[in-house]
C-alpha atoms as a PDB file:
ATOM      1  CA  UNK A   1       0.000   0.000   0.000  1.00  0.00           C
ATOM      2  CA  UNK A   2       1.230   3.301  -1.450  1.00  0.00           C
ATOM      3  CA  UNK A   3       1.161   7.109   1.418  1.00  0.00           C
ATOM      4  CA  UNK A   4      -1.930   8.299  -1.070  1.00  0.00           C
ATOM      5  CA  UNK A   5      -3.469   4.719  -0.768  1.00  0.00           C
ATOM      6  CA  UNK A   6      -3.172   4.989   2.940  1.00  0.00           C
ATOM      7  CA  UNK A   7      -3.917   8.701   3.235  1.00  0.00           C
ATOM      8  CA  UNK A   8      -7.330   8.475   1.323  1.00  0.00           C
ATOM      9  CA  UNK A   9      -8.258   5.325   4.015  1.00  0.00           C
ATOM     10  CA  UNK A  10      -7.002   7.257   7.483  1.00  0.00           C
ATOM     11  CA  UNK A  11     -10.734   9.150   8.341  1.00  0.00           C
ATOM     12  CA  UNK A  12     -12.270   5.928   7.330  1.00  0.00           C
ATOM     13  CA  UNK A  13     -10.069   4.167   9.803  1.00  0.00           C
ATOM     14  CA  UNK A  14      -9.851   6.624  12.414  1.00  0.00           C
ATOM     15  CA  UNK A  15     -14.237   6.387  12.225  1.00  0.00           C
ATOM     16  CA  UNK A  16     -13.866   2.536  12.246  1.00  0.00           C
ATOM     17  CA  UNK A  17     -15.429   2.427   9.130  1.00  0.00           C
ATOM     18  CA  UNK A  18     -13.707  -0.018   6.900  1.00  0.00           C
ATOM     19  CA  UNK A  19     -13.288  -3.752   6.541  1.00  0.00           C
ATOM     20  CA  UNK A  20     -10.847  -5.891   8.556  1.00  0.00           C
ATOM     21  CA  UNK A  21      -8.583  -6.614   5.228  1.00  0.00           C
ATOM     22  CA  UNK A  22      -8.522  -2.943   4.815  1.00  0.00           C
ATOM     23  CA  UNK A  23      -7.498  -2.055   8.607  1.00  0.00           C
ATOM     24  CA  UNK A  24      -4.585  -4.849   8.130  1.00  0.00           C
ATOM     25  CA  UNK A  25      -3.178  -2.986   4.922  1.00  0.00           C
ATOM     26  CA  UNK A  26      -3.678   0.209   6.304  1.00  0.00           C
ATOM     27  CA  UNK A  27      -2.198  -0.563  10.030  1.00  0.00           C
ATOM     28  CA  UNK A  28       0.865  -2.284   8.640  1.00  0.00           C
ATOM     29  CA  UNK A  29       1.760   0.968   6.269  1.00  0.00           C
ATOM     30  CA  UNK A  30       1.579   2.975   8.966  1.00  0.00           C
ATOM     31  CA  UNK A  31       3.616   0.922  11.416  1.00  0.00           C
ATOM     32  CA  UNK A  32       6.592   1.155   8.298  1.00  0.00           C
ATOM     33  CA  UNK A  33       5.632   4.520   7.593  1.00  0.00           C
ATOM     34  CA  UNK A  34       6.570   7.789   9.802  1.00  0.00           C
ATOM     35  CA  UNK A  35       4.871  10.597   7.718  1.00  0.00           C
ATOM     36  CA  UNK A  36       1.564   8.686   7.095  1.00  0.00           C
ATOM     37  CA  UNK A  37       1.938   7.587  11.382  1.00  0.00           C
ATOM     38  CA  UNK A  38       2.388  11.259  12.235  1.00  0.00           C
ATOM     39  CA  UNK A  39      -0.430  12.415   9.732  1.00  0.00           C
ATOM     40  CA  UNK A  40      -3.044   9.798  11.347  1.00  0.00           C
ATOM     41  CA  UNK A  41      -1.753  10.968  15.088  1.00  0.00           C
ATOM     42  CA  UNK A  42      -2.618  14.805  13.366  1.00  0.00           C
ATOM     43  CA  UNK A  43      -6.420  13.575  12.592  1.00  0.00           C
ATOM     44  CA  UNK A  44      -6.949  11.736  15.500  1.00  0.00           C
ATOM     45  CA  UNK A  45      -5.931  15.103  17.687  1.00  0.00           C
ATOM     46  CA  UNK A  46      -8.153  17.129  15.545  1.00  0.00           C
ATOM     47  CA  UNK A  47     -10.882  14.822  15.919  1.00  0.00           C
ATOM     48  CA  UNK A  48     -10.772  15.092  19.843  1.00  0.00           C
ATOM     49  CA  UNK A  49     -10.080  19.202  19.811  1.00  0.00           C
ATOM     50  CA  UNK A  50     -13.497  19.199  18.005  1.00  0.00           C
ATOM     51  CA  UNK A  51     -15.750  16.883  20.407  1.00  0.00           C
ATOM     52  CA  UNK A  52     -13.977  18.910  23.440  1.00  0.00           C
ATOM     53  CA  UNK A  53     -14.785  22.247  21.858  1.00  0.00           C
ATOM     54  CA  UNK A  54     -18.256  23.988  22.078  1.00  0.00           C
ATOM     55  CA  UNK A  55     -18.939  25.204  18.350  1.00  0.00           C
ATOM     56  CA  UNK A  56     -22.755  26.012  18.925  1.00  0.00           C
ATOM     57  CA  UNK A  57     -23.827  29.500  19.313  1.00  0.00           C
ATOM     58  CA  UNK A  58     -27.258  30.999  20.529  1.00  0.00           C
ATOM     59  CA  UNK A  59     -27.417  34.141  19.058  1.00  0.00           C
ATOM     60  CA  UNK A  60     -29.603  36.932  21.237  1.00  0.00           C
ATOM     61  CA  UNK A  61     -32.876  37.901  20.910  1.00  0.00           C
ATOM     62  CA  UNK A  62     -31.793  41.162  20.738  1.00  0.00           C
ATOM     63  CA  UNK A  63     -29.832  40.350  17.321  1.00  0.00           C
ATOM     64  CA  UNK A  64     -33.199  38.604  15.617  1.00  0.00           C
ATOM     65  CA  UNK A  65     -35.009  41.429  16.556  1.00  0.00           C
ATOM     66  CA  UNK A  66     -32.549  43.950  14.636  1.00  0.00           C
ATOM     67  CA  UNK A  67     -32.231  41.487  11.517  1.00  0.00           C
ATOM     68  CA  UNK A  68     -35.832  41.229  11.121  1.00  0.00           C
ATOM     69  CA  UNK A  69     -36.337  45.122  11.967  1.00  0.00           C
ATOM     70  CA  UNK A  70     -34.052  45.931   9.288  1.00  0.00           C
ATOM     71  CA  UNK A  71     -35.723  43.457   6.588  1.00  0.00           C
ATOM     72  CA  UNK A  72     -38.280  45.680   4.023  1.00  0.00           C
ATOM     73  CA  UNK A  73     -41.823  44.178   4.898  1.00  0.00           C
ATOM     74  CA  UNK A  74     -42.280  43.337   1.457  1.00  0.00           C
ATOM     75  CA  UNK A  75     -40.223  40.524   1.807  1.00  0.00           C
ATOM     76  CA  UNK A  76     -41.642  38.979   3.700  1.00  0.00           C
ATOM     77  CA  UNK A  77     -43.668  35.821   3.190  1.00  0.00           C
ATOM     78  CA  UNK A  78     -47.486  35.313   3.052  1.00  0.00           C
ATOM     79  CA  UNK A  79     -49.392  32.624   4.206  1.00  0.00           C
ATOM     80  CA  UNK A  80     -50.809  32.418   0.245  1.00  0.00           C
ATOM     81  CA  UNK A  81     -46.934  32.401  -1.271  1.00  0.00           C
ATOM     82  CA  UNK A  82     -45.831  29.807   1.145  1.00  0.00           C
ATOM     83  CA  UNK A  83     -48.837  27.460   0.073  1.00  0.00           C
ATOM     84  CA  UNK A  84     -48.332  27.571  -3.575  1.00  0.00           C
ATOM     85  CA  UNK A  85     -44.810  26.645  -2.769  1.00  0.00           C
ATOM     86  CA  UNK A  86     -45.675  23.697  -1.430  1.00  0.00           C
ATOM     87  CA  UNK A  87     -48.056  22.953  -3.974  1.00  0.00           C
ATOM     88  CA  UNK A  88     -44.957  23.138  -6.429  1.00  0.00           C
ATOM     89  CA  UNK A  89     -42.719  21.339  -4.493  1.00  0.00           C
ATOM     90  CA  UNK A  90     -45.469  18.588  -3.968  1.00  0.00           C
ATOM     91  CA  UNK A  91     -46.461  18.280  -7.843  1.00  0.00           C
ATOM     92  CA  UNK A  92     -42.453  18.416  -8.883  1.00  0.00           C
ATOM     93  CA  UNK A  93     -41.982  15.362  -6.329  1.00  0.00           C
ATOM     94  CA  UNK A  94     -45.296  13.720  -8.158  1.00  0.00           C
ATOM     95  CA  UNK A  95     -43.389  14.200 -11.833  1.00  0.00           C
ATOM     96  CA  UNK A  96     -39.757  12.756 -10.417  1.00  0.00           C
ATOM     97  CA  UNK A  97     -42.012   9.458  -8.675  1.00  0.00           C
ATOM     98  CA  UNK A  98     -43.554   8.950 -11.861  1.00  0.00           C
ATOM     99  CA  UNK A  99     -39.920   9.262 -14.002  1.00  0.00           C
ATOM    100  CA  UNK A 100     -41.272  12.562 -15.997  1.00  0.00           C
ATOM    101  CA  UNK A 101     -39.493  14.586 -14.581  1.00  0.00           C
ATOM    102  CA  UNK A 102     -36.715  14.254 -17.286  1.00  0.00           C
ATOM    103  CA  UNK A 103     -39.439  15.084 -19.652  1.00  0.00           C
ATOM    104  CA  UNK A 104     -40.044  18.682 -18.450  1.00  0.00           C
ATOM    105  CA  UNK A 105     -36.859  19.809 -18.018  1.00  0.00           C
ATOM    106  CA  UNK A 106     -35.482  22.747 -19.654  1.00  0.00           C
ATOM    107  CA  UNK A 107     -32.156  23.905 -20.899  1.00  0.00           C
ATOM    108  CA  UNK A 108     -31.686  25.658 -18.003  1.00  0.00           C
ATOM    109  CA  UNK A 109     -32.513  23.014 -15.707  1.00  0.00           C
ATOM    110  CA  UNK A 110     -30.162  20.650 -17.247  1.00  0.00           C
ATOM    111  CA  UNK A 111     -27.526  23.257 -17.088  1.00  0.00           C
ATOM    112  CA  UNK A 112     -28.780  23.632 -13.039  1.00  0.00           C
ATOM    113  CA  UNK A 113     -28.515  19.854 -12.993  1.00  0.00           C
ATOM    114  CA  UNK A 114     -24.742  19.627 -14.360  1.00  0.00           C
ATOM    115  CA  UNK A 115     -23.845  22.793 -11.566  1.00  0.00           C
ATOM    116  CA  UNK A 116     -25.340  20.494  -8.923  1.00  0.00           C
ATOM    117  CA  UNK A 117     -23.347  17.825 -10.592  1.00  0.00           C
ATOM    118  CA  UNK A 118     -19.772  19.370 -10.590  1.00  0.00           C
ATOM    119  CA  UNK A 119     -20.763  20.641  -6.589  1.00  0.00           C
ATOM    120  CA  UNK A 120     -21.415  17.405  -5.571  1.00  0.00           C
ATOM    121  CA  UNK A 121     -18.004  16.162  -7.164  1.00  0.00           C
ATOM    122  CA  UNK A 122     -16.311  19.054  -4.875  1.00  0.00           C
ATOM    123  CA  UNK A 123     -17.999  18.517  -1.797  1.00  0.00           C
ATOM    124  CA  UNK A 124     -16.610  14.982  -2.078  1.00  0.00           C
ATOM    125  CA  UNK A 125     -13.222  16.544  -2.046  1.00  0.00           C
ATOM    126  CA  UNK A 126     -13.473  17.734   1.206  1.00  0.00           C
ATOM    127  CA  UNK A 127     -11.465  15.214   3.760  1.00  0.00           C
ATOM    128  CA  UNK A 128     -14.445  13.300   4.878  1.00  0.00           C
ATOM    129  CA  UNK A 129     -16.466  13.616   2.084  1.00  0.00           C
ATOM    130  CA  UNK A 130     -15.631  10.992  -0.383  1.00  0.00           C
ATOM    131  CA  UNK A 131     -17.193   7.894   0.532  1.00  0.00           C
ATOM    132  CA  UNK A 132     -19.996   5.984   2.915  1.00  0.00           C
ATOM    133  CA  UNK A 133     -18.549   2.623   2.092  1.00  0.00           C
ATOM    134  CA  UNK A 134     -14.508   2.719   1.394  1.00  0.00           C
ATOM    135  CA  UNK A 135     -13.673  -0.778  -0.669  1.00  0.00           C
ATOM    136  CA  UNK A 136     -11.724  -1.377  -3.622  1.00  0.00           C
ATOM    137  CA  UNK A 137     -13.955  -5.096  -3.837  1.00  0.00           C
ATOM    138  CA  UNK A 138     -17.086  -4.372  -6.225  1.00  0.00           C
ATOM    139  CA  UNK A 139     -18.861  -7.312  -4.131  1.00  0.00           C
ATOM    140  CA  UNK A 140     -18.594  -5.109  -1.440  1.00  0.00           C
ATOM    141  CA  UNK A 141     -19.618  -1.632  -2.756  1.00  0.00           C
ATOM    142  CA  UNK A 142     -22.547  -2.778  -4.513  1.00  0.00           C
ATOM    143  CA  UNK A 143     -24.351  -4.301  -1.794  1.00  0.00           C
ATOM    144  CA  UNK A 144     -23.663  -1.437   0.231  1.00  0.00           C
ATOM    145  CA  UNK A 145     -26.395   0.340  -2.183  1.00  0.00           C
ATOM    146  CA  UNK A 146     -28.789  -2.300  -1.865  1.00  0.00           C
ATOM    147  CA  UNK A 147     -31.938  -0.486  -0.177  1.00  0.00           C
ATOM    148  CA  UNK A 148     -31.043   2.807   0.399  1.00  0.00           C
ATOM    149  CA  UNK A 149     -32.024   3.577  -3.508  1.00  0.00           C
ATOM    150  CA  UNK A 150     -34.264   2.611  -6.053  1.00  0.00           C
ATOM    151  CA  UNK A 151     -31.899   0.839  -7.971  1.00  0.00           C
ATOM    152  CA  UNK A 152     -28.709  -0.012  -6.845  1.00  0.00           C
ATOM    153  CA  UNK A 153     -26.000   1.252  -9.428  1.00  0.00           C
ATOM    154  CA  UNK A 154     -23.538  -0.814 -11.297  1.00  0.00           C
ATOM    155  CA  UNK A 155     -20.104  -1.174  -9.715  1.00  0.00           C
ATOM    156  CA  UNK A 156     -17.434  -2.089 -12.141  1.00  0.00           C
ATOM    157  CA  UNK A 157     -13.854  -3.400 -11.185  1.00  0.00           C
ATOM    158  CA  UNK A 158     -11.292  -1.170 -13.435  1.00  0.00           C
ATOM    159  CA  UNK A 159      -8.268  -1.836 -11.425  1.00  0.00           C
ATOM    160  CA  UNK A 160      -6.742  -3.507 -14.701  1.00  0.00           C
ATOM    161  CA  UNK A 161      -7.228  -0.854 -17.142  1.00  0.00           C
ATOM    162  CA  UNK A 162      -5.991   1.431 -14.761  1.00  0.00           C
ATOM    163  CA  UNK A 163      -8.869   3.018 -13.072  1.00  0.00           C
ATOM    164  CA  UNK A 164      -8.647   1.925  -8.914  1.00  0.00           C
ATOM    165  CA  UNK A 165     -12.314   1.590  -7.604  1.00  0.00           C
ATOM    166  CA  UNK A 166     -12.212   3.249  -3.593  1.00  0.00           C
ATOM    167  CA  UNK A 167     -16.097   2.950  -2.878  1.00  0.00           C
ATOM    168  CA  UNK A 168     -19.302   4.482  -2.929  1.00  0.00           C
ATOM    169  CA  UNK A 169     -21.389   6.972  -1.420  1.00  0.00           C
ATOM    170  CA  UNK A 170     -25.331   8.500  -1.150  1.00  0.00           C
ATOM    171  CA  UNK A 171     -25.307  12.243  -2.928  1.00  0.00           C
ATOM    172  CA  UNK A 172     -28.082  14.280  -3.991  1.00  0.00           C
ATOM    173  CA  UNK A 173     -28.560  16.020  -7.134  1.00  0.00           C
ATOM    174  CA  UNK A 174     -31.966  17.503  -8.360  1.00  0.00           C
ATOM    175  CA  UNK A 175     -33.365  17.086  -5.160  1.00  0.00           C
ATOM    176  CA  UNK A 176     -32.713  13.201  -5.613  1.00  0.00           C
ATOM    177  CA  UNK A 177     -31.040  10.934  -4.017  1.00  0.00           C
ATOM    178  CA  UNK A 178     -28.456   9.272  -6.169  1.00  0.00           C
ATOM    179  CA  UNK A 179     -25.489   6.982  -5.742  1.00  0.00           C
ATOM    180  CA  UNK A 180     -21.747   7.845  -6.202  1.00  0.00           C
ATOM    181  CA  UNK A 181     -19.246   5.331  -7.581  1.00  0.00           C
ATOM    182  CA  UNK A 182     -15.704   6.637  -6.893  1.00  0.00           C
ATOM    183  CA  UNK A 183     -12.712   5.828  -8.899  1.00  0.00           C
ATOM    184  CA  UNK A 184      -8.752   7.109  -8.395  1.00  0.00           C
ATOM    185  CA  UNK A 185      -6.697   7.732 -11.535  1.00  0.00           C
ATOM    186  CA  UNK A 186      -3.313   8.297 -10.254  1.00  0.00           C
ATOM    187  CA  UNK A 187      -3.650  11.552  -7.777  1.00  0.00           C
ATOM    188  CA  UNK A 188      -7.327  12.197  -9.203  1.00  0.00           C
ATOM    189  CA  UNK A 189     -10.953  11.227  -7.938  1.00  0.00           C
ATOM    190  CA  UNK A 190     -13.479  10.258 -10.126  1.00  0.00           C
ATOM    191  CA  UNK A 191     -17.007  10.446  -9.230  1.00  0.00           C
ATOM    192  CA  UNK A 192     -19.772   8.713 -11.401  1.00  0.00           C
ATOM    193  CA  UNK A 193     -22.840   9.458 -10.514  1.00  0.00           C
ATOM    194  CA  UNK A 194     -26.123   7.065 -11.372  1.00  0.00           C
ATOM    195  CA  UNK A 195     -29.429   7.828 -11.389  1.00  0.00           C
ATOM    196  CA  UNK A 196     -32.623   6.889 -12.908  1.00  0.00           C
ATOM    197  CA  UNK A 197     -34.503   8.988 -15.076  1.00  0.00           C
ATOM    198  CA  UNK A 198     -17.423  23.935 -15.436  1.00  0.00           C
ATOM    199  CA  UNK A 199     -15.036  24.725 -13.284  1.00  0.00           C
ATOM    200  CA  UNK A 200     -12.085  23.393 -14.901  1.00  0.00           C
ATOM    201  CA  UNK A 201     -13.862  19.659 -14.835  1.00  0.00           C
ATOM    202  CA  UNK A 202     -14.497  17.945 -16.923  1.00  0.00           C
ATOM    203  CA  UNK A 203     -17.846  15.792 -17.246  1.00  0.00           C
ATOM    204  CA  UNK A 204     -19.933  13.026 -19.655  1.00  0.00           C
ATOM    205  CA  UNK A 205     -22.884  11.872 -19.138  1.00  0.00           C
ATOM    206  CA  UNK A 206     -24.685   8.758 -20.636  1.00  0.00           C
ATOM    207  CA  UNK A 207     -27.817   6.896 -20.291  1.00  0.00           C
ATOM    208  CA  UNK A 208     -27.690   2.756 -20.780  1.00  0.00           C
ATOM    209  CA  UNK A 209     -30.220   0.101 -19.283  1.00  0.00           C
ATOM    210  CA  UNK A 210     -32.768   2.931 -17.923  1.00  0.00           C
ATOM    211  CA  UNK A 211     -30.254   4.581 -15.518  1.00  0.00           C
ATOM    212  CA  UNK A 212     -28.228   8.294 -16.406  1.00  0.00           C
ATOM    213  CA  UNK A 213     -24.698   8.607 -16.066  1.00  0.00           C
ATOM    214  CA  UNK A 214     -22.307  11.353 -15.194  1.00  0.00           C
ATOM    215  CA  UNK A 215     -18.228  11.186 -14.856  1.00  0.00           C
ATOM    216  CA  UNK A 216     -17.276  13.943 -13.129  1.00  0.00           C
ATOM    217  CA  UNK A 217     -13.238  14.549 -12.560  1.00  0.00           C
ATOM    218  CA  UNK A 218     -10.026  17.156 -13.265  1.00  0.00           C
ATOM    219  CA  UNK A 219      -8.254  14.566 -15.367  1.00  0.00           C
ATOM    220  CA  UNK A 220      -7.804  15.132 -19.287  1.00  0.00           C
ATOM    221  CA  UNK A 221     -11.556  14.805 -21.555  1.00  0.00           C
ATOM    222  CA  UNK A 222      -9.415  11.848 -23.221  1.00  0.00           C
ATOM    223  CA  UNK A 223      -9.082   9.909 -19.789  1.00  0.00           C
ATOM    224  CA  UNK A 224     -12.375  10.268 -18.864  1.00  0.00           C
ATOM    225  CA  UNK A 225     -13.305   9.391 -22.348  1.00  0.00           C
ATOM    226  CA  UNK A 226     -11.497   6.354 -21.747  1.00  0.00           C
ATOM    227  CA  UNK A 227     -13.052   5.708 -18.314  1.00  0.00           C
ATOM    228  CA  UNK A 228     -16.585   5.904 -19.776  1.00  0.00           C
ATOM    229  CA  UNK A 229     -15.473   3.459 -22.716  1.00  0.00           C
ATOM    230  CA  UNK A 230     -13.957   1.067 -20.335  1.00  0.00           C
ATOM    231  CA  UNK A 231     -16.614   1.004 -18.015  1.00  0.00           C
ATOM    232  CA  UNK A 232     -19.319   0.244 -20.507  1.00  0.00           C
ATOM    233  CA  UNK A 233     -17.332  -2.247 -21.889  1.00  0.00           C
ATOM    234  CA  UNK A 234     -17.187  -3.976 -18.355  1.00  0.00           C
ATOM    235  CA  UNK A 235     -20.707  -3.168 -17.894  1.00  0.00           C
ATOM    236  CA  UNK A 236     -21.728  -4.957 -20.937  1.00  0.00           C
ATOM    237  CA  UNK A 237     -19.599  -8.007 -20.518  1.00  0.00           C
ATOM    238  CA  UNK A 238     -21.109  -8.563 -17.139  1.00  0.00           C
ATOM    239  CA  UNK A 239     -24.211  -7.943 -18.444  1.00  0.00           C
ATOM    240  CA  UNK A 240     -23.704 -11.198 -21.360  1.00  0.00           C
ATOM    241  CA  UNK A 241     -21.642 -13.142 -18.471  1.00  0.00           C
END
């Protein structure tokens, strides 16, 4: 096991969140490894500094009172304004349970869609972030899926053609709940996002078998080109298997 390799598995070790095989690998890098020892010893601090440390604050009543003194009254909500909001809310959840929802969407929406897209693929950045279930074994991520949506999404093993699988996650775009699979190419993440139906990223999207695609990642559009080839490749040998 590699310092990024064991790096990308500390929080998920520290939270006692991954697999027995997995705490092996990672416990033996460390015990070899002084930098990756010292960075885990750094997380573990930070993660007891923040239970011991009060970050709620009340604010005064005083302070509400001047924020809401200072608002023009126009802006603020009627009873009649916060029903029909509802009542759109309520009939755009009725057109995404019956799968229309993909119908009525505009230009504009899909170009909402593909912001929500690329945010979701930064938020996963964040140390923490990246993953619910942390596995490079597709037998494991998959399952992991299994009731929490719809349809769980396909998890392909592209360790040979040079795309690592590190596990999955729940995200939400659209309102939705969709799931994550993440890859690692080298020092990048790759998120692919499934669900039924730019920042310097770059992004495809796909639809095969009833489900929507999106790749999501900083590497090269030929790389991620690749990715999407190679995965529906995999996809569709399983699929004949």
């Amino acid at each position: 096991m590699t310092c990024d390799e064991a790096r990308l598995l500390l929080h998920a070790l520290i939270d006692g969140e991954l697999d027995a095989g997995h705490v092996r690998e990672v416990e033996a890098h460390i015990a070899g490894c002084a930098a990756c020892a010292a960075e885990l010893a750094a997380q573990k601090e930070l993660k007891r500094v923040l239970a011991d440390t009060n970050l709620r604050y009340t604010a005064p009543p005083a302070l509400r009172a001047r924020i809401e003194a200072s608002l023009p009254t126009s802006q603020a909500p009627n009873r009649r304004a916060v029903l029909r909001g509802f009542a759109m809310g309520s009939a755009v959840s009725a057109l995404a349970a019956t799968g229309l929802v993909a119908i009525v969407l505009r230009q504009d929406d899909q170009q909402q869609i593909l912001s929500e897209v690329v945010s979701a693929h930064l938020r996963s950045l964040q140390a923490g972030h990246l993953t619910d279930v942390i596995s490079t074994d597709q037998h494991t991520v998959k399952p992991w899926f299994n009731g929490k949506l719809d349809v769980a999404p396909p998890v392909i093993d592209l360790t040979a053609q040079g795309f690592t699988l590190v596990g999955g996650r729940l995200d939400y775009i659209d309102a939705r709940a969709i799931g994550a699979v993440v890859y690692r190419r080298r020092q990048h993440i790759i998120n692919l996002f499934v669900a039924q139906t730019v920042q310097g990223f770059n992004c495809r999207r796909w639809g095969d078998r009833g489900l929507n695609f999106w790749a999501v990642s900083d590497i090269g559009a030929d790389e991620l080109a690749e990715f999407v080839d190679k995965f529906e490749a995999a996809m569709k040998a399983n699929a004949e298997g």
